[in-house]
Protein backbone atom coordinates (compact mmCIF):
# COMPACT_ATOMS: atom_id res chain seq x y z
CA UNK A 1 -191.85 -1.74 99.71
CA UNK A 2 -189.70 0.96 101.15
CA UNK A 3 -187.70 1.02 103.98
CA UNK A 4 -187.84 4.02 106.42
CA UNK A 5 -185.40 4.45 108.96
CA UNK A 6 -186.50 5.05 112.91
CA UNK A 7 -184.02 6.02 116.07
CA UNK A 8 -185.04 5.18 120.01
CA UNK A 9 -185.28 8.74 121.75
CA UNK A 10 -184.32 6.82 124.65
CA UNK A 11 -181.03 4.57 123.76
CA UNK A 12 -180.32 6.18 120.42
CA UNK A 13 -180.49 3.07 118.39
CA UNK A 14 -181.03 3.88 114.70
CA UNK A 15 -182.36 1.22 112.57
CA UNK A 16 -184.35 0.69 109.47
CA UNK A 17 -187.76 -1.63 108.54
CA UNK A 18 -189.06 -2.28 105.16
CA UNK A 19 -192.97 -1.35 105.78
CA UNK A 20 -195.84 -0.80 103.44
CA UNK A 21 -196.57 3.10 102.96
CA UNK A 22 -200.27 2.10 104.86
CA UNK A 23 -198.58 0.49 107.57
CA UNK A 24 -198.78 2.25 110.90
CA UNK A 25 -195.23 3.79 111.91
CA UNK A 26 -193.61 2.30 114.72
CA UNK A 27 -193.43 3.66 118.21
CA UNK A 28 -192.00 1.31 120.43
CA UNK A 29 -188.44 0.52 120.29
CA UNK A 30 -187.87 -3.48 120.15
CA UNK A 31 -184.25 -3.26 122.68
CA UNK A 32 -185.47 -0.76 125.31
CA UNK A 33 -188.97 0.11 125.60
CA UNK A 34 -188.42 3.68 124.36
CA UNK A 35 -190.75 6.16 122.40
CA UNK A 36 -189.17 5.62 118.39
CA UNK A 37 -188.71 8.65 116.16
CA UNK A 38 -189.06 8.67 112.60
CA UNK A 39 -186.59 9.94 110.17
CA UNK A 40 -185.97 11.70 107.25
CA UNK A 41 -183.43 10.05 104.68
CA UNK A 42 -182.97 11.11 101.37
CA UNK A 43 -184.07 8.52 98.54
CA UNK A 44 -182.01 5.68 97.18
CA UNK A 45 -183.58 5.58 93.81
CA UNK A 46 -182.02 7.46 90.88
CA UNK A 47 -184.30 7.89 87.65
CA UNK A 48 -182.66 7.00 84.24
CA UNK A 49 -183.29 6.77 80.84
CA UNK A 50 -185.25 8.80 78.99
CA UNK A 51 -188.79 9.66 79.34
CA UNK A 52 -187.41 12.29 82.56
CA UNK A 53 -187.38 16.08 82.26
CA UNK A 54 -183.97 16.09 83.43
CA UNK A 55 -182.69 13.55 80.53
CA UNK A 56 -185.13 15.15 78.03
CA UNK A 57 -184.47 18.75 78.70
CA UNK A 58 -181.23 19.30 80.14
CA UNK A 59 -179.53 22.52 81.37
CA UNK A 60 -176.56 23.97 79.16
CA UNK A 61 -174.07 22.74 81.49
CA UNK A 62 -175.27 18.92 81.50
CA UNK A 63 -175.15 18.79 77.86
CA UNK A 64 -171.33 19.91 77.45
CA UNK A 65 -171.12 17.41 80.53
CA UNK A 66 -173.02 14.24 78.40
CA UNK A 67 -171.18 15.71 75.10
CA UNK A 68 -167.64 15.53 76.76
CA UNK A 69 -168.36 11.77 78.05
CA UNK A 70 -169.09 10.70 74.45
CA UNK A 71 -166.87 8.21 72.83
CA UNK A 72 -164.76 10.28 70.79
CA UNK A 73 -165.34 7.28 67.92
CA UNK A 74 -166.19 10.47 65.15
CA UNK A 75 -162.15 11.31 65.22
CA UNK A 76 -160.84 8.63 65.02
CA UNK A 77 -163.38 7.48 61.64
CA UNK A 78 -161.04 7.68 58.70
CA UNK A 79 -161.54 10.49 56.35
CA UNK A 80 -161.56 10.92 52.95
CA UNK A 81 -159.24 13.66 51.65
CA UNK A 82 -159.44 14.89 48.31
CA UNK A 83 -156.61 14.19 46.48
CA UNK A 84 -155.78 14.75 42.80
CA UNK A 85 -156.99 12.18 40.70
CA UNK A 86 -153.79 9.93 39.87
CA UNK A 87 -154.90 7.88 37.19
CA UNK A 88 -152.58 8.87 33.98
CA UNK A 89 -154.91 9.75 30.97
CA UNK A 90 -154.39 7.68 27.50
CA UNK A 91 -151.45 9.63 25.27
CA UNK A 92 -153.08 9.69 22.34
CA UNK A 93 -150.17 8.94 19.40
């Protein structure tokens, strides 16, 4: 259910309620009597994981972003460096 938040015209008293989005908005404030606004509030949900256009198809900058955040587990990985082969052939007598 979300939760919108209200504030008393009359005492200023801001406060939220968790209401269902066909429930009627309030207009009576519960301390003083007064007429209740509404507010606007920005979201508390953020979306992740993939399946999201910004996760699927991100801008230039967020990839050097997510690329720079990586483990940096492919440097450390040992590599293999050619070397000479140091096996001593058979002298053949």
């Amino acid at each position: 259910m979300p939760i919108y938040e209200y504030k008393c015209i009359k005492c200023n008293k801001e406060f939220e309620v968790m209401q269902k989005i066909t429930d009627d908005p309030l207009s009576v404030c519960n301390s003083c009597g007064g007429e209740l606004k509404k507010l606007i509030t920005s979201t508390s949900f953020v979306l992740k994981g993939s399946g999201w256009y910004v996760t699927d198809y991100p801008s230039a900058d967020r990839k050097n972003g997510v690329e720079k955040k990586k483990p940096a587990t492919a440097d450390k990985e040992t590599k293999i460096d050619p070397k000479t082969d140091t096996k001593k052939e058979a002298v053949k007598a």
